[in-house]
C-alpha atoms as a PDB file:
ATOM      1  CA  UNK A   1    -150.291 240.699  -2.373  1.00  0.00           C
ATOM      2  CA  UNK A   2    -149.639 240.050   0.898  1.00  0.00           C
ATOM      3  CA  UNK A   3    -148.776 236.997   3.386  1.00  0.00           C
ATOM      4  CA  UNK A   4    -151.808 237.486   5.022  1.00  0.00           C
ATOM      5  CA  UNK A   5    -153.783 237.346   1.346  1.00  0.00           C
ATOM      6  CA  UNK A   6    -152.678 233.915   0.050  1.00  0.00           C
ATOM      7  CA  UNK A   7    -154.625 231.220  -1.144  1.00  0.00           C
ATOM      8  CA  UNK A   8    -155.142 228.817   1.289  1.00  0.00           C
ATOM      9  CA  UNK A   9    -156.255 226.017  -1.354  1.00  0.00           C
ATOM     10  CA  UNK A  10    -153.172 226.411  -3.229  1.00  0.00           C
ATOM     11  CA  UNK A  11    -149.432 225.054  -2.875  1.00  0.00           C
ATOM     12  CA  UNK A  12    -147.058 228.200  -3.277  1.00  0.00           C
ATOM     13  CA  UNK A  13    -143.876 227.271  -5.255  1.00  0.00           C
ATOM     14  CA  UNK A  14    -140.984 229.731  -4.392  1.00  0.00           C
ATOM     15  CA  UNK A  15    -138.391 229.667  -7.125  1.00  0.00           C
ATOM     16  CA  UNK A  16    -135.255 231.231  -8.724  1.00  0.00           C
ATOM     17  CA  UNK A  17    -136.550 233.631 -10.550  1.00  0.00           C
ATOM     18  CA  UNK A  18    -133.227 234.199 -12.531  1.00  0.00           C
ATOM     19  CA  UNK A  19    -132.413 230.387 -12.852  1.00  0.00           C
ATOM     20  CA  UNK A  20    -132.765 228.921 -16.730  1.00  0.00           C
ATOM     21  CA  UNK A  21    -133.233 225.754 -14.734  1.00  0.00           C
ATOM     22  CA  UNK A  22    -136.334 226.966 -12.615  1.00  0.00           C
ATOM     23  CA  UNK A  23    -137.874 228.928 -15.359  1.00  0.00           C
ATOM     24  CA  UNK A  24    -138.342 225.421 -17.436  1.00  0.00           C
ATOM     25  CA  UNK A  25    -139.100 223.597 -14.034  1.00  0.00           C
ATOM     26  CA  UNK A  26    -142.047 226.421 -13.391  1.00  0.00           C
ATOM     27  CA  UNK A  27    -142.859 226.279 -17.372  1.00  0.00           C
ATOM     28  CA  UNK A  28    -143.184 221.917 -17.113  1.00  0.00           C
ATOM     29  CA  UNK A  29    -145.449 222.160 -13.553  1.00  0.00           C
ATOM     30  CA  UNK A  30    -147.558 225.286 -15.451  1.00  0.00           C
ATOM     31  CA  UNK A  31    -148.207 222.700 -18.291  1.00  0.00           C
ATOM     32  CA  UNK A  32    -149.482 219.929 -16.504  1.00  0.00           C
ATOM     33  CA  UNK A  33    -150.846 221.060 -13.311  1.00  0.00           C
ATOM     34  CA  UNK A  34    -154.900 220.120 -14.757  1.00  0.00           C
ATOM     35  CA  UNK A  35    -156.004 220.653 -11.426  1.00  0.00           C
ATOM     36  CA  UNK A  36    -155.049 224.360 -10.948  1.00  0.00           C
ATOM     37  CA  UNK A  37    -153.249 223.718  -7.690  1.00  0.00           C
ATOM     38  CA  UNK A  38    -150.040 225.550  -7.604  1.00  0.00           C
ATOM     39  CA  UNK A  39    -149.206 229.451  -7.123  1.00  0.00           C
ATOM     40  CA  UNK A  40    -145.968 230.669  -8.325  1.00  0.00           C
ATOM     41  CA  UNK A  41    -143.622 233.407  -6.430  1.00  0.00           C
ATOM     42  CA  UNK A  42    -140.022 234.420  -7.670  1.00  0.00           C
ATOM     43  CA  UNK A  43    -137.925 234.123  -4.391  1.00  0.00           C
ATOM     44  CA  UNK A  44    -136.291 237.752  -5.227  1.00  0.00           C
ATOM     45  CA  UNK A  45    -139.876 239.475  -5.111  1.00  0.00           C
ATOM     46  CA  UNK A  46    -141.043 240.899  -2.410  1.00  0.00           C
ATOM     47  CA  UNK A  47    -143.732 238.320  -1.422  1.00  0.00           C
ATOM     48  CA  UNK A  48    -140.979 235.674  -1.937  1.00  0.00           C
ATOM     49  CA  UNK A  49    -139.201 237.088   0.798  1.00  0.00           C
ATOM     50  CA  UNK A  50    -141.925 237.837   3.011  1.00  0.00           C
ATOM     51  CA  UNK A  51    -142.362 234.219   2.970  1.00  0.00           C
ATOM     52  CA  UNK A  52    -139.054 233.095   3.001  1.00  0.00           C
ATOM     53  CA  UNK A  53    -138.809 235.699   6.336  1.00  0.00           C
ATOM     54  CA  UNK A  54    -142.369 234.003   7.441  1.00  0.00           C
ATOM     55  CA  UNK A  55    -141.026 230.520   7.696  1.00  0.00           C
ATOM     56  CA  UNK A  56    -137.456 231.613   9.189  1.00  0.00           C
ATOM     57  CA  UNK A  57    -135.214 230.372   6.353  1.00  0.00           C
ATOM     58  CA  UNK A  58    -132.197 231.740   6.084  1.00  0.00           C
ATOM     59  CA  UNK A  59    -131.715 233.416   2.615  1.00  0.00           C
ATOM     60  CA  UNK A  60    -127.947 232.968   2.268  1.00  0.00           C
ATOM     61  CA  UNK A  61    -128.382 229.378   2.232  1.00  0.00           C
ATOM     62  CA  UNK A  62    -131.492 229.051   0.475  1.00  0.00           C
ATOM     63  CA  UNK A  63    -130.354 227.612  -3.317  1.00  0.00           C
ATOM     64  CA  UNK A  64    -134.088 225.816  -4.105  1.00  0.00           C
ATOM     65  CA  UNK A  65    -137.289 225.019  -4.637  1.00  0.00           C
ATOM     66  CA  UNK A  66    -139.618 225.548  -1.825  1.00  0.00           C
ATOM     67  CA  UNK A  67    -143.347 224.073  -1.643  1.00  0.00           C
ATOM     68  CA  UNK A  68    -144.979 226.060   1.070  1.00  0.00           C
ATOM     69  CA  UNK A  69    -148.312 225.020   1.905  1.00  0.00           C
ATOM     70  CA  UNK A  70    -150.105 228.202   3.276  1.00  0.00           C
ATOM     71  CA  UNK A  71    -150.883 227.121   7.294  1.00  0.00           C
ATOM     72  CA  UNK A  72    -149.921 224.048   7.379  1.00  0.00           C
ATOM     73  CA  UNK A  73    -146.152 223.044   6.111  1.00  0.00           C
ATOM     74  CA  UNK A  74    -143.458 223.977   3.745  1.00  0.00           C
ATOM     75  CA  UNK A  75    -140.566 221.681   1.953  1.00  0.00           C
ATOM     76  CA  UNK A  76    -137.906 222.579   0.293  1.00  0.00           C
ATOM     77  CA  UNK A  77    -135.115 220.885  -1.896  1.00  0.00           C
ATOM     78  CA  UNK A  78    -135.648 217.202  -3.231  1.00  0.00           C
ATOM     79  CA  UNK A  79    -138.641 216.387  -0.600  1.00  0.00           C
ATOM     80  CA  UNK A  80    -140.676 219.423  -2.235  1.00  0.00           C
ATOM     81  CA  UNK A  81    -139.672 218.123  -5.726  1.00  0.00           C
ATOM     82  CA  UNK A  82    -141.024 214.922  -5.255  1.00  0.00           C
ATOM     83  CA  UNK A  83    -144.414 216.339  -3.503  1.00  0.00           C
ATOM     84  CA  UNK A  84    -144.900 218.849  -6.564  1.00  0.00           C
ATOM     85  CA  UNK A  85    -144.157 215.895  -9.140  1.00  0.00           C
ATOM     86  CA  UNK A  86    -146.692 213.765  -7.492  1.00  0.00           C
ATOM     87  CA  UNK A  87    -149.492 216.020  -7.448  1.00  0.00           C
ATOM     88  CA  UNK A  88    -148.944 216.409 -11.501  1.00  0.00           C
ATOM     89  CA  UNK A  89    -150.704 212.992 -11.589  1.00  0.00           C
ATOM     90  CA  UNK A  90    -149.257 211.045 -15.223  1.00  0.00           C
ATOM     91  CA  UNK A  91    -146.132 209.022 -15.723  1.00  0.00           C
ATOM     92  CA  UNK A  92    -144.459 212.372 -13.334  1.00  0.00           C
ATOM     93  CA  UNK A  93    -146.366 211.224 -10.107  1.00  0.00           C
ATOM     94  CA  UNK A  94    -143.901 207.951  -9.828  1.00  0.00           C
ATOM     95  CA  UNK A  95    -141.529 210.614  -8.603  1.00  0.00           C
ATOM     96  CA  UNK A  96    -142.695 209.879  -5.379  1.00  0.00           C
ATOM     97  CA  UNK A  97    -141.197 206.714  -4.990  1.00  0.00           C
ATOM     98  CA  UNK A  98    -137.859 208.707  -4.207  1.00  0.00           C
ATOM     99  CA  UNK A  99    -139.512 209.586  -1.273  1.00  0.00           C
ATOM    100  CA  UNK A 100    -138.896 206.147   0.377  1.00  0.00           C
ATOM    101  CA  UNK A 101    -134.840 207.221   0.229  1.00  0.00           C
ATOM    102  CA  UNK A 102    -134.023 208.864   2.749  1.00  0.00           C
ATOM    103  CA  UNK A 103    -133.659 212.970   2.736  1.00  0.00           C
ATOM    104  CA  UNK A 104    -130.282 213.321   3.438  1.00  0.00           C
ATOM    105  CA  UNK A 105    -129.783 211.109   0.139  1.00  0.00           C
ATOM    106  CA  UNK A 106    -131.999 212.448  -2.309  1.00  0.00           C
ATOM    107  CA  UNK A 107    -130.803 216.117  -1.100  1.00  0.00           C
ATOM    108  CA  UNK A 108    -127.685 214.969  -2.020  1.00  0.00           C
ATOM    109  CA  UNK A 109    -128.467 214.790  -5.596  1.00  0.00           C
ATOM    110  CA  UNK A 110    -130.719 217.836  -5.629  1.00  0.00           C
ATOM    111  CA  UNK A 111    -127.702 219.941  -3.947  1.00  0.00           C
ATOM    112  CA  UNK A 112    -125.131 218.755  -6.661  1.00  0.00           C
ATOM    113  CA  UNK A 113    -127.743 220.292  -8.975  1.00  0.00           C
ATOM    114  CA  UNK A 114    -128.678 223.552  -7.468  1.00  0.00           C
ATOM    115  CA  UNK A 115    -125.065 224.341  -7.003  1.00  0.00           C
ATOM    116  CA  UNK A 116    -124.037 223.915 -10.848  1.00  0.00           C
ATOM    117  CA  UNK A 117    -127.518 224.988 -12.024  1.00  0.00           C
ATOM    118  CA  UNK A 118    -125.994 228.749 -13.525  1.00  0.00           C
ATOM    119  CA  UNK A 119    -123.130 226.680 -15.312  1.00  0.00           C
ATOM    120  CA  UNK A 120    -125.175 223.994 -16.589  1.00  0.00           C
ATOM    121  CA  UNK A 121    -128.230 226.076 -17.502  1.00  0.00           C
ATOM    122  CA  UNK A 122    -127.218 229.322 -17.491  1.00  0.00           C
ATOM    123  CA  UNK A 123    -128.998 232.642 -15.715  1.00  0.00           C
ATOM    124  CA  UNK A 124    -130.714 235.324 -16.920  1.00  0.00           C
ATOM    125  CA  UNK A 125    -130.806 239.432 -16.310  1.00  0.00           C
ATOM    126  CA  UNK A 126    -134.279 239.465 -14.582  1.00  0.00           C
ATOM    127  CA  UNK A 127    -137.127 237.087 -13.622  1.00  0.00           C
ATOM    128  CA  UNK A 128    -139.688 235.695 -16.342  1.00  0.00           C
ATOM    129  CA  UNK A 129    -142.107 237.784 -16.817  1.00  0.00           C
ATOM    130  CA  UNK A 130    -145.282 235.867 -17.491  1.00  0.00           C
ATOM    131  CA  UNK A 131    -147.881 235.814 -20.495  1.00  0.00           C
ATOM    132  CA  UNK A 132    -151.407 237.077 -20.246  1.00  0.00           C
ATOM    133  CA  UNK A 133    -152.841 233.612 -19.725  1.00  0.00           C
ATOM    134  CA  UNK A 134    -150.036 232.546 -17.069  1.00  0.00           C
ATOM    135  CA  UNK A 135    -150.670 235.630 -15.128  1.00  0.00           C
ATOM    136  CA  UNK A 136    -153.377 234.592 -12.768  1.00  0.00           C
ATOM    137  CA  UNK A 137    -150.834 231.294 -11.372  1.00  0.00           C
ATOM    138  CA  UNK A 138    -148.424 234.232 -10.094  1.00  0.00           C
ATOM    139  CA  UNK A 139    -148.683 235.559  -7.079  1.00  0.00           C
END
């Protein structure tokens, strides 16, 4: 797939492929997204650095989740947490009441994370590779 070829009804979630962390992240949005709205992309595929290249983000400091909205916008780190929690409707949509902190705050938080994500959670040889039925919310 191409840049050019994505979904423009979907919400593309670029994340660390290799990260125990983001694996169970990808594995608790899979399970509740009812409303089929998210895509997934590993950010070492190729497509996940087409787009990473597409919206100019530098790769070397790039250590998170990224919600990229095809045409319209893309957020990364705690703001795109909080905007993929609240579209997974339940008790998880009150995430979005961290929104009224302010980003610099919240990122705070979510950068203490990222950075001890491999020693907390550990890291693994290769990116997931998804079952039959999961198949179709890769990209």
């Amino acid at each position: 797939m191409e840049l050019t070829e994505l979904p423009n009804d979907k919400k593309i979630v670029l994340f660390d492929g290799v990260c125990n962390l983001c694996d169970k992240s990808v594995q608790f949005i899979l399970k509740r997204d009812k409303k089929d709205i998210f895509r997934f992309v590993p950010l070492q595929s190729p497509l996940g650095k087409e787009i990473i290249d597409y919206l100019k983000i530098d790769e070397t400091k790039m250590d998170s989740i990224i919600l990229y909205e095809p045409n319209r916008a893309y957020y990364y780190k705690a703001e795109a947490a909080i905007k993929i929690g609240a579209h997974l409707g339940g008790v998880i949509s009150l995430i979005r009441l961290f929104a009224i902190l302010p980003k610099s705050l919240s990122n705070i938080v979510y950068d203490y994370i990222a950075k001890n994500r491999y020693k907390w959670y550990g890291k693994k040889e290769q990116c997931m590779i998804p079952t039959p039925e999961m198949k179709a919310k890769f990209l």
